[in-house]
C-alpha atoms as a PDB file:
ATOM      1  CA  UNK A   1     104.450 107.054 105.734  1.00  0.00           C
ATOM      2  CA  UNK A   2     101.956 105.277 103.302  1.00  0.00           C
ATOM      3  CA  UNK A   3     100.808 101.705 104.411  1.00  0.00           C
ATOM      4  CA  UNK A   4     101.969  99.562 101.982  1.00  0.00           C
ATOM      5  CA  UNK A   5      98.496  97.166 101.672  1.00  0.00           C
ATOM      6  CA  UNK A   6      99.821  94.953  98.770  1.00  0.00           C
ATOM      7  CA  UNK A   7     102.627  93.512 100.843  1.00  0.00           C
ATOM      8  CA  UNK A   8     100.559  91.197 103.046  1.00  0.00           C
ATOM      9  CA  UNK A   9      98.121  91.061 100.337  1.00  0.00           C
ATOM     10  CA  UNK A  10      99.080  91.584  96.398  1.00  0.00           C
ATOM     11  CA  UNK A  11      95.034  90.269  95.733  1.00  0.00           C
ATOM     12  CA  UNK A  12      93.489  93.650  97.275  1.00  0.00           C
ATOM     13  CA  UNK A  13      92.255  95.633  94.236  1.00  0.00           C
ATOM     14  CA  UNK A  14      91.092  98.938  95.956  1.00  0.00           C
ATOM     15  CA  UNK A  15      91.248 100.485  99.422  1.00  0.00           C
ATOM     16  CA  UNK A  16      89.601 103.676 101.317  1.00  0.00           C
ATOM     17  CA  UNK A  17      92.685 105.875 101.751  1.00  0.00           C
ATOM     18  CA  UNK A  18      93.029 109.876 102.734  1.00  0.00           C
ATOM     19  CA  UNK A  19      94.988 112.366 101.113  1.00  0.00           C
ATOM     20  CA  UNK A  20      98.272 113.205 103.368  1.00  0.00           C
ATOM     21  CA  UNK A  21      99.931 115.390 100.660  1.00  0.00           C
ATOM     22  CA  UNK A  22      99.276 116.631  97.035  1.00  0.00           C
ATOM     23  CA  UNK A  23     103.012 117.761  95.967  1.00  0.00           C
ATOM     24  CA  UNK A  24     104.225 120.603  93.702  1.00  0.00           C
ATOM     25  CA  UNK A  25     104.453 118.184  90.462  1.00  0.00           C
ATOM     26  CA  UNK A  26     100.725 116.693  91.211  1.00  0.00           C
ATOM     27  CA  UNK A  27     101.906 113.460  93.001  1.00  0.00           C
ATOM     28  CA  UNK A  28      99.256 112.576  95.014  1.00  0.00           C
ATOM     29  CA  UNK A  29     100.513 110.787  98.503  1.00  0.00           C
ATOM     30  CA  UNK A  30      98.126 108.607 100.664  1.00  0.00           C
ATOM     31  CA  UNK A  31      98.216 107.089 104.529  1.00  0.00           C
ATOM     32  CA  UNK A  32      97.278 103.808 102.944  1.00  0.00           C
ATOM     33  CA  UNK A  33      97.118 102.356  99.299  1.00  0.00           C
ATOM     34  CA  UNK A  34      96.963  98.951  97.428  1.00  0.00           C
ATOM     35  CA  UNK A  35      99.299 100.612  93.997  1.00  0.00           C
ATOM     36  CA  UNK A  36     102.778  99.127  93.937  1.00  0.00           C
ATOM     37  CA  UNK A  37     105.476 101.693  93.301  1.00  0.00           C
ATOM     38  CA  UNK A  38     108.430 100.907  90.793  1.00  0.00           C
ATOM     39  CA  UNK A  39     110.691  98.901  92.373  1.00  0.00           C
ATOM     40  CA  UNK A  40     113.254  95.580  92.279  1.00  0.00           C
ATOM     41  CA  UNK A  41     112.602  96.012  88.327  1.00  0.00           C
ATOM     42  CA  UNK A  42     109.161  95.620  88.494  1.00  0.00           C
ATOM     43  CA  UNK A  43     106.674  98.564  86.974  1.00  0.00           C
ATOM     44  CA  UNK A  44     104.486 101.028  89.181  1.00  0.00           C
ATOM     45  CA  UNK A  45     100.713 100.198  89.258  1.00  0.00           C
ATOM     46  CA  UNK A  46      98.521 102.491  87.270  1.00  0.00           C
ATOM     47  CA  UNK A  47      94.816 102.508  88.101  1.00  0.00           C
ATOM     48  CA  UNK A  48      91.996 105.436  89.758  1.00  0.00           C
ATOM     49  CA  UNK A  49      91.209 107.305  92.835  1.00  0.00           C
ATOM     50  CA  UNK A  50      87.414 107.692  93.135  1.00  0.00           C
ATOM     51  CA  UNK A  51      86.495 110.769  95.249  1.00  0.00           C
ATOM     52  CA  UNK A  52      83.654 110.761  97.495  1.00  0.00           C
ATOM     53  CA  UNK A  53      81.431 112.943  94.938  1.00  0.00           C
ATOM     54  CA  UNK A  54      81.934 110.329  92.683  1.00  0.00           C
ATOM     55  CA  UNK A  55      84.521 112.209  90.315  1.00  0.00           C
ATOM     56  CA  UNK A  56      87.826 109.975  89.193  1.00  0.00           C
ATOM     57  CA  UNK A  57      91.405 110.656  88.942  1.00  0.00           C
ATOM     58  CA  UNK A  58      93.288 108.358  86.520  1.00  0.00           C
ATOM     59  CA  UNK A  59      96.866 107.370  88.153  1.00  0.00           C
ATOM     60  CA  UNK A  60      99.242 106.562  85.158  1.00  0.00           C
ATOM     61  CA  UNK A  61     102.244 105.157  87.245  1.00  0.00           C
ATOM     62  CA  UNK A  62     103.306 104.755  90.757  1.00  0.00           C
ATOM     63  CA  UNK A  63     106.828 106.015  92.326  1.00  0.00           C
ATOM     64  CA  UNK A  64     108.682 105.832  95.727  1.00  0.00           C
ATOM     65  CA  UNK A  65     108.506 109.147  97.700  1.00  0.00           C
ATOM     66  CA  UNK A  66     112.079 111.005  98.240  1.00  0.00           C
ATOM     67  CA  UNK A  67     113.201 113.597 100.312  1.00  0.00           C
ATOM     68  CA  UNK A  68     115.184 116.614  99.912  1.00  0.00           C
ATOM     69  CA  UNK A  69     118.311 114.920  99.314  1.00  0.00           C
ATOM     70  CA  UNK A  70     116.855 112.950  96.609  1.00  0.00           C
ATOM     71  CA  UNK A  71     116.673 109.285  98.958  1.00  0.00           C
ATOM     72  CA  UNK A  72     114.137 106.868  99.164  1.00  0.00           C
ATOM     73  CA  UNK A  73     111.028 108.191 101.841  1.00  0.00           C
ATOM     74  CA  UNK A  74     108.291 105.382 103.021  1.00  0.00           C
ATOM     75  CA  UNK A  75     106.031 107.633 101.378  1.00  0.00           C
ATOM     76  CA  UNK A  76     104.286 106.343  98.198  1.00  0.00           C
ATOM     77  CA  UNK A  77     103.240 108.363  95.240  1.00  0.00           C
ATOM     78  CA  UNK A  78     100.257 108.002  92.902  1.00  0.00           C
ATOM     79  CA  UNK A  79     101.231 109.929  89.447  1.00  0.00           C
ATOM     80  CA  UNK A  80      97.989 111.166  87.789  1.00  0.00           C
ATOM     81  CA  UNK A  81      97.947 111.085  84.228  1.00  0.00           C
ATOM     82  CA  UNK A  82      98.410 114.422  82.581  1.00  0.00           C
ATOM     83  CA  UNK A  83      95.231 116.981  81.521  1.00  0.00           C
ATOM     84  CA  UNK A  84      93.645 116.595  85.551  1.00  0.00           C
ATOM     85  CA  UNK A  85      94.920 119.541  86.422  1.00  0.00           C
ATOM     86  CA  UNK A  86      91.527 121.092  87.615  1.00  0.00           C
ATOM     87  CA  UNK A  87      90.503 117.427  89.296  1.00  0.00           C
ATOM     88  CA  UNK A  88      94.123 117.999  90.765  1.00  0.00           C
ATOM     89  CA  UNK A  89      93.492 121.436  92.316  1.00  0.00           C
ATOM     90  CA  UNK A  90      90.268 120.185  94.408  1.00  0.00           C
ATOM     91  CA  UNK A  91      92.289 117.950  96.573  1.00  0.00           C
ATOM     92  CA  UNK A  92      93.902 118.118 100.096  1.00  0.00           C
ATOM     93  CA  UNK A  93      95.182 116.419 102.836  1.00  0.00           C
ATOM     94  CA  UNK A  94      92.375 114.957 105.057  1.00  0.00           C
ATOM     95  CA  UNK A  95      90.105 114.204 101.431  1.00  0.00           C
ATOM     96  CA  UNK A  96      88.715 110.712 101.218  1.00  0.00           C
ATOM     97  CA  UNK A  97      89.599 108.657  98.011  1.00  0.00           C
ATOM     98  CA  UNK A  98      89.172 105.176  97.053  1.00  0.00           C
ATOM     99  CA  UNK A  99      92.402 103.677  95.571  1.00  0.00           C
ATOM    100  CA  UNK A 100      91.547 101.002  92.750  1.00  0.00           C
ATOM    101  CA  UNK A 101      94.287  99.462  90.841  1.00  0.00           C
ATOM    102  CA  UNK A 102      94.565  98.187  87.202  1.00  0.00           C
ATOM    103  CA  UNK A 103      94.046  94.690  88.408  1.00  0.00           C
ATOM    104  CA  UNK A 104      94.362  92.901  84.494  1.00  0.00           C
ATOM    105  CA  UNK A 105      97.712  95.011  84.573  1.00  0.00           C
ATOM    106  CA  UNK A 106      98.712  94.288  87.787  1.00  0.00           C
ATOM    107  CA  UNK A 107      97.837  90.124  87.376  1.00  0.00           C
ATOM    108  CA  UNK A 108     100.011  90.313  84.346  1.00  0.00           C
ATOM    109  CA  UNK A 109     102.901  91.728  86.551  1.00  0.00           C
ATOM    110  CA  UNK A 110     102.609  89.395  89.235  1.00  0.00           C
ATOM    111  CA  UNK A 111     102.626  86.122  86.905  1.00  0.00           C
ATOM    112  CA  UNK A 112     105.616  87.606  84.965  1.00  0.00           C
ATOM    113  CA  UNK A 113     106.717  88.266  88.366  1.00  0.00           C
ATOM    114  CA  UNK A 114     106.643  84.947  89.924  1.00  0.00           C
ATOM    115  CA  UNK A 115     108.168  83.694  86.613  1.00  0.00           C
ATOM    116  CA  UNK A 116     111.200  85.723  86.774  1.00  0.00           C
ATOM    117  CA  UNK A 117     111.828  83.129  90.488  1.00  0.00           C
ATOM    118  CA  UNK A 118     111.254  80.132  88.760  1.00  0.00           C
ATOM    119  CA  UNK A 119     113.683  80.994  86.140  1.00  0.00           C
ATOM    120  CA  UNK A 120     115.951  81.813  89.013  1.00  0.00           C
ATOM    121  CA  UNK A 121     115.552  78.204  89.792  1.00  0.00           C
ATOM    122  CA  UNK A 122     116.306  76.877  86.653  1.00  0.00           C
ATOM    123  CA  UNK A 123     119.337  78.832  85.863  1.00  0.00           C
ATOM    124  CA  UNK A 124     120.974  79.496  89.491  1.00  0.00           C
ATOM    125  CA  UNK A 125     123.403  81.939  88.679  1.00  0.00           C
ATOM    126  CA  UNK A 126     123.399  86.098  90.042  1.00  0.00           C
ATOM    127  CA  UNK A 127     121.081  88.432  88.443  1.00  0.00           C
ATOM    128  CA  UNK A 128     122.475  91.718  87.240  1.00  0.00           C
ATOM    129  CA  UNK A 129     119.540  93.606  85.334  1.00  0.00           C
ATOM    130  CA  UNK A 130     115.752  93.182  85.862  1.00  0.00           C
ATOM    131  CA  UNK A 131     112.496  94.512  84.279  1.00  0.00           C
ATOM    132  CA  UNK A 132     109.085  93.323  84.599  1.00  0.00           C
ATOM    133  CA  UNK A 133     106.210  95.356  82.825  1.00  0.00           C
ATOM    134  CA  UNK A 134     102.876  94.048  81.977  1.00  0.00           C
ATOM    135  CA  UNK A 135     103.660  92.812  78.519  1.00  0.00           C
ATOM    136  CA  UNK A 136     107.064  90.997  79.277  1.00  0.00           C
ATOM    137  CA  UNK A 137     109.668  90.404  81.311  1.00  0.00           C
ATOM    138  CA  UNK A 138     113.987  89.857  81.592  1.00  0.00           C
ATOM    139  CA  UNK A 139     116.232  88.849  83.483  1.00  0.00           C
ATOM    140  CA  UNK A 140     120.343  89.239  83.078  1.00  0.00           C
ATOM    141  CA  UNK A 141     122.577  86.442  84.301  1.00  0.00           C
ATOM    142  CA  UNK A 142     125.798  86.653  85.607  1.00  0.00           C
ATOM    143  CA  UNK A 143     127.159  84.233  83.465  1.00  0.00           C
ATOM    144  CA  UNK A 144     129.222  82.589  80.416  1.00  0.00           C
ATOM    145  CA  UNK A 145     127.298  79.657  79.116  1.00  0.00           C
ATOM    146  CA  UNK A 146     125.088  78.705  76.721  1.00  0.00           C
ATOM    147  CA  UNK A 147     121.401  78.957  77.989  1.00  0.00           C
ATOM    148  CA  UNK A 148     118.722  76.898  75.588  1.00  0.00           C
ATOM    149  CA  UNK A 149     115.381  78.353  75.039  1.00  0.00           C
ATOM    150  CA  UNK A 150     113.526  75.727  74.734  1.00  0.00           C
ATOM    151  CA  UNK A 151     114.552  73.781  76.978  1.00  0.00           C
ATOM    152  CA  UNK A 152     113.644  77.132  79.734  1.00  0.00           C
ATOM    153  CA  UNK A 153     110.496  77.189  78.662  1.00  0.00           C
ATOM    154  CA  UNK A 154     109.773  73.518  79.382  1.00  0.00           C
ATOM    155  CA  UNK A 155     111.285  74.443  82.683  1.00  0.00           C
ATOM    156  CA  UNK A 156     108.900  76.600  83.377  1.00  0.00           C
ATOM    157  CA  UNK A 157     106.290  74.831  81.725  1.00  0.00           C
ATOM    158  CA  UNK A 158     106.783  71.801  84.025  1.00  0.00           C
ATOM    159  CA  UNK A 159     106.775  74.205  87.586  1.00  0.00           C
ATOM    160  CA  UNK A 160     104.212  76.108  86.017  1.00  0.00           C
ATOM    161  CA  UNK A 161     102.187  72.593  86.021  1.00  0.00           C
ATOM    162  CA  UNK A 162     103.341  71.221  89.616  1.00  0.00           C
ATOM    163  CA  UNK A 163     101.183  74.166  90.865  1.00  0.00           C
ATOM    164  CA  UNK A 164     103.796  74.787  93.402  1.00  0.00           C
ATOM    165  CA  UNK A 165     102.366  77.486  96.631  1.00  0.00           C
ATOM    166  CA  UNK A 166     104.290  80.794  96.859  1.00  0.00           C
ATOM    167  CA  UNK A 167     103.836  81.985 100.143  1.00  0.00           C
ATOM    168  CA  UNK A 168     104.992  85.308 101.466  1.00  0.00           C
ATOM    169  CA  UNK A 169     107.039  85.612 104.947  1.00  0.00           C
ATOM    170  CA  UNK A 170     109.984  87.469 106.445  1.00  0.00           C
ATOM    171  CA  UNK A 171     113.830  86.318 107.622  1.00  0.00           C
ATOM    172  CA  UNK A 172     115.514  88.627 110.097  1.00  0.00           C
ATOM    173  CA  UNK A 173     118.488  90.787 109.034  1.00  0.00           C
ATOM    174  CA  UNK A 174     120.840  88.125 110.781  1.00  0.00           C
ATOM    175  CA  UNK A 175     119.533  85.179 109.155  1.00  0.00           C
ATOM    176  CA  UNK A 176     119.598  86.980 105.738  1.00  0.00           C
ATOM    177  CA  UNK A 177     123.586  88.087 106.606  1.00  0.00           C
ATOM    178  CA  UNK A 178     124.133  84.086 108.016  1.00  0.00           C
ATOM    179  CA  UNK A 179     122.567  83.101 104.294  1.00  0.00           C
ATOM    180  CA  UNK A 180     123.793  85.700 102.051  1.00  0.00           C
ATOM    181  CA  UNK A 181     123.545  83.485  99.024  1.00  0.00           C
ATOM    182  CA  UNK A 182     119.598  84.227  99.329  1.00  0.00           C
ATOM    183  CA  UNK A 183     120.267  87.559  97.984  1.00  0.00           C
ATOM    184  CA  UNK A 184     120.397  86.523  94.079  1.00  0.00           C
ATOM    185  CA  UNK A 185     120.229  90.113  92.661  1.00  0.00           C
ATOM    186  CA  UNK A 186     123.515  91.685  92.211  1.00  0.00           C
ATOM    187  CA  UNK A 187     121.992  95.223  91.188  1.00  0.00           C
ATOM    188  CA  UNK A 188     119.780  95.746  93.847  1.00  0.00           C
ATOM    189  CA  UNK A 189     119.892  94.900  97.607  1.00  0.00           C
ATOM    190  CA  UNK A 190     117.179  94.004 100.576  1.00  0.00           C
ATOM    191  CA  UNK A 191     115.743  96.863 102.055  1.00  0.00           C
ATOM    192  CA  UNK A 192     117.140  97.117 106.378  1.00  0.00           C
ATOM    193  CA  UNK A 193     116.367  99.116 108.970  1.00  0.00           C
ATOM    194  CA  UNK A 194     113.011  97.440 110.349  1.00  0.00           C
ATOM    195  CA  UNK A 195     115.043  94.113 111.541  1.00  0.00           C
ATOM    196  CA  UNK A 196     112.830  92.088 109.164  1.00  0.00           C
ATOM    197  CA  UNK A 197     113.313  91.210 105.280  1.00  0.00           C
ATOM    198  CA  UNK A 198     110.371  90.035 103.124  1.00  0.00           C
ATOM    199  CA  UNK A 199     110.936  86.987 101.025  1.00  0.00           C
ATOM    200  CA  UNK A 200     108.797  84.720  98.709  1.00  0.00           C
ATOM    201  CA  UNK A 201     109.282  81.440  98.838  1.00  0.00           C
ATOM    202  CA  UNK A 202     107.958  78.616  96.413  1.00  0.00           C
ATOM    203  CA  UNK A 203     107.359  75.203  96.964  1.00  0.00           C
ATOM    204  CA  UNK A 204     108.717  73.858 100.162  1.00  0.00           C
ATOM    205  CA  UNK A 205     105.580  73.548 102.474  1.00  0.00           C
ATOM    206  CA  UNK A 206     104.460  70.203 103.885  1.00  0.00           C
ATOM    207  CA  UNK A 207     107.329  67.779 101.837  1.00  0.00           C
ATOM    208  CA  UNK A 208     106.855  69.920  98.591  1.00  0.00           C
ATOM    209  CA  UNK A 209     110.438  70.514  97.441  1.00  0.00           C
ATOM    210  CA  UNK A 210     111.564  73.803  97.430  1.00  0.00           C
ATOM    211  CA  UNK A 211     112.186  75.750  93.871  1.00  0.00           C
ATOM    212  CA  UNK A 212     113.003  79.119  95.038  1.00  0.00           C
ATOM    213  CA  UNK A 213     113.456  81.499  98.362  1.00  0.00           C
ATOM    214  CA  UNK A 214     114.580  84.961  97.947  1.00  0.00           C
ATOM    215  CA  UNK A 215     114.040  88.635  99.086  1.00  0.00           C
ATOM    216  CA  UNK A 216     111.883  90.562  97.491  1.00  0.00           C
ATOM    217  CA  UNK A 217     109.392  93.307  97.908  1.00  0.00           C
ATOM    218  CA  UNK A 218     107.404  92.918  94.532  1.00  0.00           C
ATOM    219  CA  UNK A 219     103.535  91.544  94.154  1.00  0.00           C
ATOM    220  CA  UNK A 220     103.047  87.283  93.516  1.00  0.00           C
ATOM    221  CA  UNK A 221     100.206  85.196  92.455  1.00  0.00           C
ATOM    222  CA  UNK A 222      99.706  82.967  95.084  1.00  0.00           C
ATOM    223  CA  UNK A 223     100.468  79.160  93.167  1.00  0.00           C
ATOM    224  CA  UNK A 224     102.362  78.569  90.215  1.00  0.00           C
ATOM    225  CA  UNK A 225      99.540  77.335  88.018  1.00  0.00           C
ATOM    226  CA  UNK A 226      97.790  80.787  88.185  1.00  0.00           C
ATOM    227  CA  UNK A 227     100.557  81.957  85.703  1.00  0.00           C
ATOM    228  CA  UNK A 228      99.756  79.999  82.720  1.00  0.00           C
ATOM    229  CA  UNK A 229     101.890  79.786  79.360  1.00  0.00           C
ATOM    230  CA  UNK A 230     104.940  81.895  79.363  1.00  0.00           C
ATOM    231  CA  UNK A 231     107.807  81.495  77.223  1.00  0.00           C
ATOM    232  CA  UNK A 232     111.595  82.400  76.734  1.00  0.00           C
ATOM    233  CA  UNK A 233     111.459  84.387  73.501  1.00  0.00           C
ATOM    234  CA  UNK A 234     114.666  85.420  73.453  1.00  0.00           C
ATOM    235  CA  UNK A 235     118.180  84.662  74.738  1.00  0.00           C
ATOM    236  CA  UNK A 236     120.927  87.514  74.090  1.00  0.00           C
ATOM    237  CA  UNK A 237     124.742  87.578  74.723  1.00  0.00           C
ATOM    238  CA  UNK A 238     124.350  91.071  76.332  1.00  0.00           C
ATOM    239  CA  UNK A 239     128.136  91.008  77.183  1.00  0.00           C
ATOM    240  CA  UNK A 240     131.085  88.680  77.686  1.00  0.00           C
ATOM    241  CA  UNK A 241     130.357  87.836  80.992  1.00  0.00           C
ATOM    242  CA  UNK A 242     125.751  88.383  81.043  1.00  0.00           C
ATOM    243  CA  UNK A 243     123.402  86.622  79.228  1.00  0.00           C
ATOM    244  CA  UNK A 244     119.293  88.151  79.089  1.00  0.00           C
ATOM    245  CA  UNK A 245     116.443  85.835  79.061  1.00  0.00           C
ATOM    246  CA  UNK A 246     113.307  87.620  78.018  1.00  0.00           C
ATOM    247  CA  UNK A 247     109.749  86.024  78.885  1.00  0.00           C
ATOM    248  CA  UNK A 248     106.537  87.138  77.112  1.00  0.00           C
ATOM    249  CA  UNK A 249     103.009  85.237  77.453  1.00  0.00           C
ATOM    250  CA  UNK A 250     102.145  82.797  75.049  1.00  0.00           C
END
């Protein structure tokens, strides 16, 4: 079970870690870590681990572990990019390493991130498709109407500007089934099992109004403001029932 550092803190940008497995396709597995695995649509960190000797490892993505059966483990799983193979062969379980994200990449993704809510808030309808890279972002709407690009990015422009906090917490599993219309995604669910969901939530402290609460396991900048200019570049009539917004920085 890897400690998942980046859920209490997405700011951490490297961590002392030990090997706990090195697996038969070079996935490198670690008690503790600050990289983000794919998941909820957004991308896997990429980034280094720095052995004690001083030699470095490139990671090129980030996955969930699985088991035999092919399900979901709590394990995460640094990828190394490919041509390490000797670097690969020196390491075992028990090794020291220092984990050290990608942080430009990894800011990108959390300000597209946070984005992606806001535009939740701005057109409240269920979300059937996500994907949130470094470079851009979408988001598919279960839904009929018209949407207006301009008029999203002012949206956003304007909450964006209100430097609104975004705070991370947690809602018990019978609070989230008493409020199920928290859960906005239709495509994927809350993970259970540990009694407690993880939400963001922005705006609402201290007679701020609130713009958005929601599960979600993915990485945030802290206040709306640190996002800067993003805008809707496109809107597409995916099908008769979905329309896609897609976000890119200005």
């Amino acid at each position: 079970m890897t400690d998942a550092l980046f859920r209490d803190d997405a700011y951490l940008r490297e961590c002392s870690a030990h090997v706990t497995a090195v697996l038969p396709d070079g996935g490198i597995v670690l008690d503790r870590t600050v990289f983000y695995p794919l998941g909820g649509g957004q991308a896997g960190d990429s980034g280094t681990l720095r052995l004690a000797d001083g030699r470095t490892l490139t990671v090129a993505d980030t996955r969930k572990g699985k088991d035999a059966d092919g399900r979901a483990t709590a394990d995460i799983v640094h990828l190394p990019a490919p041509g390490q193979e000797a670097l690969l062969a020196t390491l075992a379980p028990g090794q020291a390493v220092t984990a050290c994200i990608d942080w430009e990449r990894r800011h990108r993704l959390m300000r597209l991130h946070t984005t992606t809510h806001l535009l939740c808030h701005l057109v409240p309808q269920l979300v059937n498709g996500c994907s949130i890279t470094d470079s851009g972002a979408r988001l598919d709407f279960a839904m009929t109407d018209p949407l207006d690009k301009e008029q999203l990015t002012a949206g956003i422009a304007a909450l964006v500007a209100a430097a609104h906090p975004v705070t991370v917490a947690s809602i018990t599993d019978a609070e989230l089934d008493a409020n199920p219309a928290l859960v906005k995604s239709m495509s994927v669910q809350p993970p259970r099992g540990s009694g407690h969901v993880r939400t963001i939530r922005i705006g609402g402290d201290a007679g701020v109004p609130l713009v958005d609460l929601q599960p979600c396991g993915g990485t945030h900048v802290a206040n709306t403001r640190e996002i800067g200019a993003v805008l809707v570049t496109k809107i597409e009539k995916k099908s008769a029932t979905t329309r896609r917004v897609v976000l890119a920085f200005a």
